[in-house]
C-alpha atoms as a PDB file:
ATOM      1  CA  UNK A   1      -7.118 -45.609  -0.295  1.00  0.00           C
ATOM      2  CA  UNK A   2      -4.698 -44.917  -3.029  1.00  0.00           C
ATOM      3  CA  UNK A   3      -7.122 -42.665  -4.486  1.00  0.00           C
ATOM      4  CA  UNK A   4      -8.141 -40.600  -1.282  1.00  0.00           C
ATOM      5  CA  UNK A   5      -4.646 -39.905  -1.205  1.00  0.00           C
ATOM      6  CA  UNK A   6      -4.068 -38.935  -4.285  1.00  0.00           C
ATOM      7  CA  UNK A   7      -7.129 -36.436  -4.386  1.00  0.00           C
ATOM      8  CA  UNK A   8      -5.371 -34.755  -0.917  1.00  0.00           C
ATOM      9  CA  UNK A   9      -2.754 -34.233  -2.852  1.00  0.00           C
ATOM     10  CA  UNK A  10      -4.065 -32.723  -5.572  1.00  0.00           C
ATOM     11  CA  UNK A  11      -6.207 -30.790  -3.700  1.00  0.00           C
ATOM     12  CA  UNK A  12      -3.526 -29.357  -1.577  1.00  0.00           C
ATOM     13  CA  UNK A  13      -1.753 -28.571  -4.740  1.00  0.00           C
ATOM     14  CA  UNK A  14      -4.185 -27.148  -6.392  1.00  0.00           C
ATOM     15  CA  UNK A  15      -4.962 -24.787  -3.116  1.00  0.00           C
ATOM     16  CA  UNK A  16      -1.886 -23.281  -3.665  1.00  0.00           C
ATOM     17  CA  UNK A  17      -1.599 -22.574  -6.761  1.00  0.00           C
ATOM     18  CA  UNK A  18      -1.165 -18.773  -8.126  1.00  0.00           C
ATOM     19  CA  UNK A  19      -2.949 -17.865 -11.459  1.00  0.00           C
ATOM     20  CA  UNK A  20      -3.291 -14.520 -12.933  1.00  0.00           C
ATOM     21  CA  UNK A  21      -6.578 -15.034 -15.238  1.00  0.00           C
ATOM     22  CA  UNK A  22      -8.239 -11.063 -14.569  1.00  0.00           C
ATOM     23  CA  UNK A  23      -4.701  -9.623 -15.526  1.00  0.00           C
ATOM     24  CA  UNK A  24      -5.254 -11.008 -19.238  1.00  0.00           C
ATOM     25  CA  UNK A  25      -8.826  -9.919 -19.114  1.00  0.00           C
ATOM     26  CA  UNK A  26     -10.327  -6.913 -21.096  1.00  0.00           C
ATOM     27  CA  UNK A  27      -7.628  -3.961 -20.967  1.00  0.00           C
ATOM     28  CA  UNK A  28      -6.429  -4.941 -17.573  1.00  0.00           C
ATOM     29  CA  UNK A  29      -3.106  -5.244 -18.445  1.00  0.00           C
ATOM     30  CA  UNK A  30      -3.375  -1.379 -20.020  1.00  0.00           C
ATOM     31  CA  UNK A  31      -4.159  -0.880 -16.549  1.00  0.00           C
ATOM     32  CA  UNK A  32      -0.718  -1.960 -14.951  1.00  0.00           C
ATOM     33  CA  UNK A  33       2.717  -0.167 -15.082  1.00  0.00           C
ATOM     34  CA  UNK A  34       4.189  -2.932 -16.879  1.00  0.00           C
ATOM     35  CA  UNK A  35       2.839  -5.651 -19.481  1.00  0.00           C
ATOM     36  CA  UNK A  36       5.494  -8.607 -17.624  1.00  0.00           C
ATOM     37  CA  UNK A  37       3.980  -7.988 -13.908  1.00  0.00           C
ATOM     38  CA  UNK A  38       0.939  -9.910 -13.436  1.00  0.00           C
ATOM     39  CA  UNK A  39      -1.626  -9.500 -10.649  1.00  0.00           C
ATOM     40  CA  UNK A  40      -2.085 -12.918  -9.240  1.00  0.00           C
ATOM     41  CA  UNK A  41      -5.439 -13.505  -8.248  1.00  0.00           C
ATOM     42  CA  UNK A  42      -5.034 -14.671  -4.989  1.00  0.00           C
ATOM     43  CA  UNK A  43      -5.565 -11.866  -2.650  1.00  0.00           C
ATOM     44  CA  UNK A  44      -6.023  -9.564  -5.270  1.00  0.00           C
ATOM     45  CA  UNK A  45      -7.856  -6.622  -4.793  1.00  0.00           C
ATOM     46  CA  UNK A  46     -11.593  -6.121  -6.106  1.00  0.00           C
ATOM     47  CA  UNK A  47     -13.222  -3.213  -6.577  1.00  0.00           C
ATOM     48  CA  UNK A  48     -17.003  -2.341  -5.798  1.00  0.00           C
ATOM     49  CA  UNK A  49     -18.773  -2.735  -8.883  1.00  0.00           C
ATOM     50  CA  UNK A  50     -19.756   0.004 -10.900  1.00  0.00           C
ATOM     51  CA  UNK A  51     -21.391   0.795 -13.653  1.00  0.00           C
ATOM     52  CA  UNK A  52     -19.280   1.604 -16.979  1.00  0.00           C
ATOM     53  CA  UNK A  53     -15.972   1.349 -14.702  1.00  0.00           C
ATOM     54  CA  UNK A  54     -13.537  -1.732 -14.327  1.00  0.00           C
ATOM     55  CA  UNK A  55     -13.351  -3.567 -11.019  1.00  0.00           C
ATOM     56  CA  UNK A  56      -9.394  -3.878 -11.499  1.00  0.00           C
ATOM     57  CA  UNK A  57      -6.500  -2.081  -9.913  1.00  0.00           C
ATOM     58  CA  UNK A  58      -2.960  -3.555  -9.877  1.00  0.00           C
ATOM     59  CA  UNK A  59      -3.048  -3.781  -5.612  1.00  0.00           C
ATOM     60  CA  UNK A  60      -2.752  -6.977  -3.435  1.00  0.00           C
ATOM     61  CA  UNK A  61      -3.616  -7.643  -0.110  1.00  0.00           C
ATOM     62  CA  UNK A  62      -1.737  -8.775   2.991  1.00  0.00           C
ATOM     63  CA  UNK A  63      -2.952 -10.074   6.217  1.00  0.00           C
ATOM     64  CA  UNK A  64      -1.007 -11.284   8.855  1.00  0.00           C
ATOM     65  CA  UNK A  65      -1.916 -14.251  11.449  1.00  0.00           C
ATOM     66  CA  UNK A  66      -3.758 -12.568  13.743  1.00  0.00           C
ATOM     67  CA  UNK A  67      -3.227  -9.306  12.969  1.00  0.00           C
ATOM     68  CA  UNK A  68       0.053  -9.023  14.982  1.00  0.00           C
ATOM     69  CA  UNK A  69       2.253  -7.777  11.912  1.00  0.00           C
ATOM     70  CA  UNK A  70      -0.451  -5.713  10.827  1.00  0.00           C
ATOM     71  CA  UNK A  71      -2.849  -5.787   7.381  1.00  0.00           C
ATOM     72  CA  UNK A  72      -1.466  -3.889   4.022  1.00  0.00           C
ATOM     73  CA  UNK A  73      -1.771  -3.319   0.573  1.00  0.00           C
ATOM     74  CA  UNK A  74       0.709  -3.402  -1.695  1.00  0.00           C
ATOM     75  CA  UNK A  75      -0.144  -1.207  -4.824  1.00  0.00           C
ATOM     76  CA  UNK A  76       1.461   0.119  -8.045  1.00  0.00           C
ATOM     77  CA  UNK A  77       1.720   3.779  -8.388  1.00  0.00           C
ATOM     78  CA  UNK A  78      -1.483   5.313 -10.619  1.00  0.00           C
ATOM     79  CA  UNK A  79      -1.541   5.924 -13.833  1.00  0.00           C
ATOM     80  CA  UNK A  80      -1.843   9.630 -14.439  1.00  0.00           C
ATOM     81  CA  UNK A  81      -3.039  10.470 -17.663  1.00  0.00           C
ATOM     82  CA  UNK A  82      -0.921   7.712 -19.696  1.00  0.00           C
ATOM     83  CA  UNK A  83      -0.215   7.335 -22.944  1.00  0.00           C
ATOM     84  CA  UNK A  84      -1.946   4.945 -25.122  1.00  0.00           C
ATOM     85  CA  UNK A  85      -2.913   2.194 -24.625  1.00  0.00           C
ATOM     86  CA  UNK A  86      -2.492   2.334 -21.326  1.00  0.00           C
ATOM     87  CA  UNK A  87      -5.144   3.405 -19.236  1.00  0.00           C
ATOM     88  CA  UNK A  88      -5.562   6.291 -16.290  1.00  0.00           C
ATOM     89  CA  UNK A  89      -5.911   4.614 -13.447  1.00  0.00           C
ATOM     90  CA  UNK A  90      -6.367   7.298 -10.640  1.00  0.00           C
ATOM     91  CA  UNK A  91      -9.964   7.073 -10.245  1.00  0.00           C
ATOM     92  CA  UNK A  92      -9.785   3.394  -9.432  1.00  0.00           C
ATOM     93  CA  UNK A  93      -6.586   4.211  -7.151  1.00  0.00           C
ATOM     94  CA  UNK A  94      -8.970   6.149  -5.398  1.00  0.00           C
ATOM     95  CA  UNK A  95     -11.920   4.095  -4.935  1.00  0.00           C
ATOM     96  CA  UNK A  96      -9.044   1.487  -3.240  1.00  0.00           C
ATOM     97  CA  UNK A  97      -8.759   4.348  -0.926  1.00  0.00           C
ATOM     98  CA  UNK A  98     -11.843   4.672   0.170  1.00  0.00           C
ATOM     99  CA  UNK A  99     -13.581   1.110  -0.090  1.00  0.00           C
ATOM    100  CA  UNK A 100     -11.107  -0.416   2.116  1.00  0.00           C
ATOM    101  CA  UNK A 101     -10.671   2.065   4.461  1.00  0.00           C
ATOM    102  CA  UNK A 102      -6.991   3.554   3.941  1.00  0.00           C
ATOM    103  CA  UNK A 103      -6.129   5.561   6.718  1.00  0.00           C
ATOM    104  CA  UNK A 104      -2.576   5.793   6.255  1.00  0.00           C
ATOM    105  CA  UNK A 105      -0.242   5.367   3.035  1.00  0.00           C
ATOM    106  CA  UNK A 106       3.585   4.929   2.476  1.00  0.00           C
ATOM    107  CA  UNK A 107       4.917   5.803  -0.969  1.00  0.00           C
ATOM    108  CA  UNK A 108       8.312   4.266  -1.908  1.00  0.00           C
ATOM    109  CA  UNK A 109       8.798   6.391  -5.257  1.00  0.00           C
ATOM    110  CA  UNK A 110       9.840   9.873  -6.314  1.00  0.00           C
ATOM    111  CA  UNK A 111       6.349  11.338  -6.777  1.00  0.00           C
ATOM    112  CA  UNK A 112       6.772  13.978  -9.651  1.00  0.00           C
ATOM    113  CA  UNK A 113       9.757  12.486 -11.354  1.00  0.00           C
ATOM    114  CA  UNK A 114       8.424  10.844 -14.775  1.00  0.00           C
ATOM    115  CA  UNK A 115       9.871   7.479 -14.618  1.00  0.00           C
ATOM    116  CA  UNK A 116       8.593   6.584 -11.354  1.00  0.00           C
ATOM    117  CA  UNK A 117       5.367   8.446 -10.618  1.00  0.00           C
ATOM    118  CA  UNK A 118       2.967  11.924 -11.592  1.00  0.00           C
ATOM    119  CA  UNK A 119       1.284  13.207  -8.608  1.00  0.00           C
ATOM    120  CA  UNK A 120      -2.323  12.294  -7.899  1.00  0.00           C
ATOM    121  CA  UNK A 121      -2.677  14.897  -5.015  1.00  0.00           C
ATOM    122  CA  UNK A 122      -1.204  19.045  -4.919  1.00  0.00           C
ATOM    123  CA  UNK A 123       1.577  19.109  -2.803  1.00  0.00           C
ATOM    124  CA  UNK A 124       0.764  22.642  -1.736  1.00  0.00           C
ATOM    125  CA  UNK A 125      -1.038  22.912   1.511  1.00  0.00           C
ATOM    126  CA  UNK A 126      -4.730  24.195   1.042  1.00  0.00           C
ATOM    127  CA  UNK A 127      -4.674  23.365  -2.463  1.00  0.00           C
ATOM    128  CA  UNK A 128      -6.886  20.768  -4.058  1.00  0.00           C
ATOM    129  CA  UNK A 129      -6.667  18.150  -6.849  1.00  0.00           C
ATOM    130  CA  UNK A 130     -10.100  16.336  -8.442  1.00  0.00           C
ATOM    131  CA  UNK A 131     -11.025  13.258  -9.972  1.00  0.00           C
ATOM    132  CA  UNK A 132     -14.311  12.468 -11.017  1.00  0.00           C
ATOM    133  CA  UNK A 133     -16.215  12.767  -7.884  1.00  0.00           C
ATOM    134  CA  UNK A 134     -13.224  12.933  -5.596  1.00  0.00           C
ATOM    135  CA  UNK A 135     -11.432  15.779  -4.165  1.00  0.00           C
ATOM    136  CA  UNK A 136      -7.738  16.034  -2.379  1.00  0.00           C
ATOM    137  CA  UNK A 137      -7.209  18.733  -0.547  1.00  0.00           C
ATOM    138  CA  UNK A 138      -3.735  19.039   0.998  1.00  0.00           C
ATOM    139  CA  UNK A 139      -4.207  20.343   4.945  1.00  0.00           C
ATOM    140  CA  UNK A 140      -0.727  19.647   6.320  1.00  0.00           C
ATOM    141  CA  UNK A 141       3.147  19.365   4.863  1.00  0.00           C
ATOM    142  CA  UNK A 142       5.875  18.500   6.756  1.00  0.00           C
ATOM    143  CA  UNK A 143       9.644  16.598   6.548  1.00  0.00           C
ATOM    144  CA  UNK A 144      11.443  14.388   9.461  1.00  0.00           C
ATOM    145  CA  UNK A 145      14.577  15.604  10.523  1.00  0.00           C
ATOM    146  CA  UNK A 146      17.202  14.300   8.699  1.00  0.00           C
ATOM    147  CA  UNK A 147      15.088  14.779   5.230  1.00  0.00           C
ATOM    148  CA  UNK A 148      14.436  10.946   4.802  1.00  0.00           C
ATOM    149  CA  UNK A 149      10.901  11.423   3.987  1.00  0.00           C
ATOM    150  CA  UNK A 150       7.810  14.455   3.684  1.00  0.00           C
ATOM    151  CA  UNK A 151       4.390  13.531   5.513  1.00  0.00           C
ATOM    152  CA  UNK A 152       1.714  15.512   3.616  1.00  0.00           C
ATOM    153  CA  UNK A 153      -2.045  15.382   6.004  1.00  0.00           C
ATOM    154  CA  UNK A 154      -4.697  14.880   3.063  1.00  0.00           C
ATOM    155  CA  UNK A 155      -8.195  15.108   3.109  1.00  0.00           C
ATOM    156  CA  UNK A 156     -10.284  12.930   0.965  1.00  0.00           C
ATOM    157  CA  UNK A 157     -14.020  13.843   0.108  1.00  0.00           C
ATOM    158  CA  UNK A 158     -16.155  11.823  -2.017  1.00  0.00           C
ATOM    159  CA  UNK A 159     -19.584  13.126  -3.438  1.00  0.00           C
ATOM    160  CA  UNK A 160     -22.492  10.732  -3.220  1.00  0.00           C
ATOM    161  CA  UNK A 161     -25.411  11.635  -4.924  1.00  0.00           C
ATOM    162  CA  UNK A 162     -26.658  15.399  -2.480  1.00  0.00           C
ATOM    163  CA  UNK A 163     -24.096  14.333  -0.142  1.00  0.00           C
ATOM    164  CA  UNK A 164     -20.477  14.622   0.484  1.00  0.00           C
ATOM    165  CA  UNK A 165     -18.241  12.492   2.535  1.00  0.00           C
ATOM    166  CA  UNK A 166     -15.291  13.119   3.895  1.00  0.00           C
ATOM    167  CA  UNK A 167     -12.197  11.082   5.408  1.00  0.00           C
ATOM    168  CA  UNK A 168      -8.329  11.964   6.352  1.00  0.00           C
ATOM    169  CA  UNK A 169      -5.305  10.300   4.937  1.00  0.00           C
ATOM    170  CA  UNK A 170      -1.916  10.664   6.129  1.00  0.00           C
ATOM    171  CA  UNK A 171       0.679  10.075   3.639  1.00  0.00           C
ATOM    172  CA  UNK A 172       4.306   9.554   3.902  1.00  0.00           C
ATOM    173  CA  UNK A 173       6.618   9.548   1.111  1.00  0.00           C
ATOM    174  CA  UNK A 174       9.912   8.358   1.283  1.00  0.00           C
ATOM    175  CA  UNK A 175      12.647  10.048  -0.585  1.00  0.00           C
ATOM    176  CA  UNK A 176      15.786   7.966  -0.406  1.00  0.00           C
ATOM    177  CA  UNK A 177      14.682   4.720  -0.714  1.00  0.00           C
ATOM    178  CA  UNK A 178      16.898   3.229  -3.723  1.00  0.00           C
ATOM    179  CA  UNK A 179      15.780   0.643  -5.642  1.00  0.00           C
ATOM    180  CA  UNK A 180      19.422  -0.811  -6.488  1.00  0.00           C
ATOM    181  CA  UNK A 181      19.788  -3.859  -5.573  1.00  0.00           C
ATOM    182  CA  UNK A 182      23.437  -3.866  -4.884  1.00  0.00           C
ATOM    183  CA  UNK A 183      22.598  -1.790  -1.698  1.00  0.00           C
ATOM    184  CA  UNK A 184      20.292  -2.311   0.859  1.00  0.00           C
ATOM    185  CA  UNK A 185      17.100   0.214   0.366  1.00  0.00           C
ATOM    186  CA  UNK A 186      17.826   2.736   3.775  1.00  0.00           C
ATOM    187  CA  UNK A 187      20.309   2.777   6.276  1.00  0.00           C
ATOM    188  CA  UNK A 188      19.157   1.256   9.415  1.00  0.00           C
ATOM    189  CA  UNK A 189      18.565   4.085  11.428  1.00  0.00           C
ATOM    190  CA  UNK A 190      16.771   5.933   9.193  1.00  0.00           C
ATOM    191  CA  UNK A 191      14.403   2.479   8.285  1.00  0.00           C
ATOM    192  CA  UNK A 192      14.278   2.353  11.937  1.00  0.00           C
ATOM    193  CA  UNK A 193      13.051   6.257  12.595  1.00  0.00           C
ATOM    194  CA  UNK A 194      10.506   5.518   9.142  1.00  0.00           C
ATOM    195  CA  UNK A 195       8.897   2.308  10.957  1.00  0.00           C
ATOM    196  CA  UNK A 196       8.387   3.972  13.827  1.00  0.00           C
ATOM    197  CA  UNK A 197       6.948   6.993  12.346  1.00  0.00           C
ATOM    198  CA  UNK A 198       4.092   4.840  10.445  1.00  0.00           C
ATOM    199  CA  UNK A 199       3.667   2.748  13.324  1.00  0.00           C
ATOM    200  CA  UNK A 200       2.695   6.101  15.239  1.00  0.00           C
ATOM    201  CA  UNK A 201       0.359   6.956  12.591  1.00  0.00           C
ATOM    202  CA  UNK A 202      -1.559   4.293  12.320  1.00  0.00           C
ATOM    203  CA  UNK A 203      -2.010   3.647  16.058  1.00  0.00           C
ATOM    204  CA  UNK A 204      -2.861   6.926  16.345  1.00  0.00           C
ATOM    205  CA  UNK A 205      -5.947   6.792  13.121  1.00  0.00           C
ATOM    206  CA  UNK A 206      -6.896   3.473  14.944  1.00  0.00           C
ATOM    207  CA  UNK A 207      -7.126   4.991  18.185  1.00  0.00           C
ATOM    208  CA  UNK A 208      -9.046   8.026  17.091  1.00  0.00           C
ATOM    209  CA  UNK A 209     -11.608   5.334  15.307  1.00  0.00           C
ATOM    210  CA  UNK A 210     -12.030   3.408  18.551  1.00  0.00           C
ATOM    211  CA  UNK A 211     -13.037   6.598  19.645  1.00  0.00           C
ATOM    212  CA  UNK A 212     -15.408   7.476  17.576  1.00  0.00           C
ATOM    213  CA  UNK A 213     -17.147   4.363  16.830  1.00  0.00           C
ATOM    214  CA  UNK A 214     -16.190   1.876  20.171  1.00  0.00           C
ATOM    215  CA  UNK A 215     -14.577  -1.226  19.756  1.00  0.00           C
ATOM    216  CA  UNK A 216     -16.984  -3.406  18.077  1.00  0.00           C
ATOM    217  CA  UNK A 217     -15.722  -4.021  14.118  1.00  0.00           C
ATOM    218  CA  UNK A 218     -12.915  -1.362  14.579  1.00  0.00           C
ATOM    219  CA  UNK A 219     -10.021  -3.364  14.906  1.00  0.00           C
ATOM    220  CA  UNK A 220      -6.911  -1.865  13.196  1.00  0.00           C
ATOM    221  CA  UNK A 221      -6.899  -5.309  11.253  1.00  0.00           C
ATOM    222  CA  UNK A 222      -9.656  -4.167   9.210  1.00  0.00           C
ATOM    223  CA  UNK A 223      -8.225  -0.658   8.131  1.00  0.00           C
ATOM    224  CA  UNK A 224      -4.840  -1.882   5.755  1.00  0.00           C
ATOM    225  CA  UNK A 225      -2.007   0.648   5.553  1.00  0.00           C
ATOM    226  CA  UNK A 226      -1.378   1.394   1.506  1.00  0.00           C
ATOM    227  CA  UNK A 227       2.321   0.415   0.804  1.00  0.00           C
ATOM    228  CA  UNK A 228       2.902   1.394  -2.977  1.00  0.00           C
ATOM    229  CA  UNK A 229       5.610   1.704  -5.560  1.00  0.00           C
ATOM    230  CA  UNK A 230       5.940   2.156  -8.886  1.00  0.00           C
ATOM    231  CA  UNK A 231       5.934  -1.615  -9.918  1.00  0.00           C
ATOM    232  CA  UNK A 232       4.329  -2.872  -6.399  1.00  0.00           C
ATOM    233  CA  UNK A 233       7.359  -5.223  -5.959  1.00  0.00           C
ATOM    234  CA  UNK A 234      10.779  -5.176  -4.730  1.00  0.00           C
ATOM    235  CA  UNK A 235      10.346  -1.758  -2.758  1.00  0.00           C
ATOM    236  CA  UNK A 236       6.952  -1.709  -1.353  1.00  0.00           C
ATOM    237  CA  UNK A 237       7.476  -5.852  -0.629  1.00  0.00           C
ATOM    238  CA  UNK A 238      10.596  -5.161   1.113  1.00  0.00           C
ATOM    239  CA  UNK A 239       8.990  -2.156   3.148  1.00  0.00           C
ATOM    240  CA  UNK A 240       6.080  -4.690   4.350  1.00  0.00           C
ATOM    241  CA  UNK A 241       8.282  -7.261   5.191  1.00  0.00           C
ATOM    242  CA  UNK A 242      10.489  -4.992   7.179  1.00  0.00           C
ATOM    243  CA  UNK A 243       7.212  -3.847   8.698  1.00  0.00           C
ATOM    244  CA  UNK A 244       5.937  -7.497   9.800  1.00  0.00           C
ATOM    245  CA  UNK A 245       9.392  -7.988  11.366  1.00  0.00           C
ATOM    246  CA  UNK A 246       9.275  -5.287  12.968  1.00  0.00           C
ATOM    247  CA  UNK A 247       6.147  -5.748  14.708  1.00  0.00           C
ATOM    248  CA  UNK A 248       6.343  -9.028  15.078  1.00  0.00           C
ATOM    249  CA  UNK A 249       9.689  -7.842  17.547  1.00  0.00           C
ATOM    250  CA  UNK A 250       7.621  -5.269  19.210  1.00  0.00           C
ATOM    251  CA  UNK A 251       5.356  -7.785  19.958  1.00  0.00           C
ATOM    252  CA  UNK A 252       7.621 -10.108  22.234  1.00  0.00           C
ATOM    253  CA  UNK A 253       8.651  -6.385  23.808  1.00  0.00           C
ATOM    254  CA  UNK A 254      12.332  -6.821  21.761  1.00  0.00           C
ATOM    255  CA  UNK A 255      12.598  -2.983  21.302  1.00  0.00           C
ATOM    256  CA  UNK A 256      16.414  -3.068  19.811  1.00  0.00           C
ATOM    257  CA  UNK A 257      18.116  -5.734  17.126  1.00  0.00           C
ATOM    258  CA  UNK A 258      21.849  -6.852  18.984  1.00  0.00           C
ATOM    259  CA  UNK A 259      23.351  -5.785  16.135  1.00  0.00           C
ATOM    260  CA  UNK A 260      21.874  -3.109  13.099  1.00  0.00           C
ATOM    261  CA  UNK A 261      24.357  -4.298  10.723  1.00  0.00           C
ATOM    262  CA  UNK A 262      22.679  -7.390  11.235  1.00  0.00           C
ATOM    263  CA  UNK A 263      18.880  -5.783  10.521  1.00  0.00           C
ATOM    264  CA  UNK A 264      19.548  -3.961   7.303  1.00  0.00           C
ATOM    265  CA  UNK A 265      21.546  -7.484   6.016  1.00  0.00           C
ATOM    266  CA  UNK A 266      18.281  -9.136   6.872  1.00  0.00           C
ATOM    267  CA  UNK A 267      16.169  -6.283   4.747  1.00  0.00           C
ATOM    268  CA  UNK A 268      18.517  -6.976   1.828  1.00  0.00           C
ATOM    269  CA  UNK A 269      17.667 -10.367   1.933  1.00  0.00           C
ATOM    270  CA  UNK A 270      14.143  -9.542   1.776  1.00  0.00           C
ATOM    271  CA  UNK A 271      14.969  -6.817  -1.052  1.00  0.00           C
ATOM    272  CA  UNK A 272      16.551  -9.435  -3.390  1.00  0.00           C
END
């Protein structure tokens, strides 16, 4: 009996533990932002495979019970052409585009600015950016508001072979969102008015796929929303946790916190 019990436990432990073996692997860890943040392999994301390219790319996933608080992945920025020995990452970034279905994206850094993260798209509208055998063309540009964030409309193509095929991401980057942790990352109101916004989008892409391919295998579970940084930690975690809460509120119909001092004390929790 003593034994039985002691194999549950181990078992149990060993089903939760978190190892990082791929990170250590060939040049993966060329193929992160930083040599001291791992990719655990739980919930990591794989690639396809493909020949003469890596299956890595510093991204995890996130799937809620049931759906309710929605399914993301949390991603370091690309590598745009790096220095050595770290490795350009963008064409892999891109594949994790399109293999799991990204219909909508939230970026957390100051795309442009060299410490946090080189563009992998052209921010003019019409204009298009390649990578191997993707393109991104830029269709729409626009800015909330109160200049919190800029929503850019992109269209991703991918040539297969004779054929090219073609999906639409919308992007939203978020301008203000500091990554100090002596402050919480956004005021509440404009966390709240961000939320919202990306809630709108991606109810919107999955109603628009319901649409066009019924209801059968097109849950919104099945299409994550891209949540990305330039590590992949504090400030994309803290957005998806903020995220889950969020809809986890709209879910019981609680449209409004009591208090919002409250709220943004509970994102700073999340943010430390």
């Amino acid at each position: 009996m003593r034994n039985i019990e002691i194999e549950k436990e181990h078992a149990d432990l060993t089903a939760n533990e978190r190892h990082f073996v791929r990170f250590f692997k060939a040049d993966n860890m060329n193929r992160s932002q930083y040599d001291n943040v791992p990719l655990y392999d739980k919930d990591a994301v794989r690639l396809l495979p493909c020949s003469g390219v890596s299956d890595f790319v510093h991204a995890s996933k996130v799937i809620t019970s049931g759906g309710e608080g929605g399914y993301y992945i949390i991603a370091q920025t690309p590598l745009v052409n790096p220095s050595k020995p770290r490795i350009d990452t963008q064409y892999n970034w891109l594949r994790m585009l399109w293999e799991f279905n990204v219909y909508v994206a939230v970026c957390l850094v100051n795309l442009g600015h060299e410490s946090e993260c080189d563009y992998y798209f052209n921010r003019s509208k019409g204009e298009t950016y390649k990578v191997n055998n993707f393109e991104i063309t830029t269709l729409d540009v626009g800015t909330d508001v109160n200049w919190s964030w800029t929503y850019y409309r992109l269209k991703i193509s991918r040539k297969e072979g004779k054929k090219r095929y073609e999906r639409v991401i919308q992007l939203v980057v978020c301008r203000n969102w500091t990554d100090d942790p002596r402050f919480s990352p956004m005021n509440y109101g404009d966390l709240s008015d961000l939320l919202n916004f990306v809630w709108s989008l991606e109810n919107d892409s999955a109603s628009q796929r319901r649409a066009q391919h019924g209801a059968v295998g097109e849950r919104s579970v099945l299409h994550p929303t891209l949540v990305h940084s330039r590590a992949g930690m504090n400030r994309a975690e803290t957005y998806v946790a903020a995220s889950i809460f969020g809809r986890h509120m709209s879910a019981k119909q609680t449209r409004t916190l009591r208090s919002g001092k409250f709220s943004v004390n509970i994102i700073h929790l999340f943010y430390l």
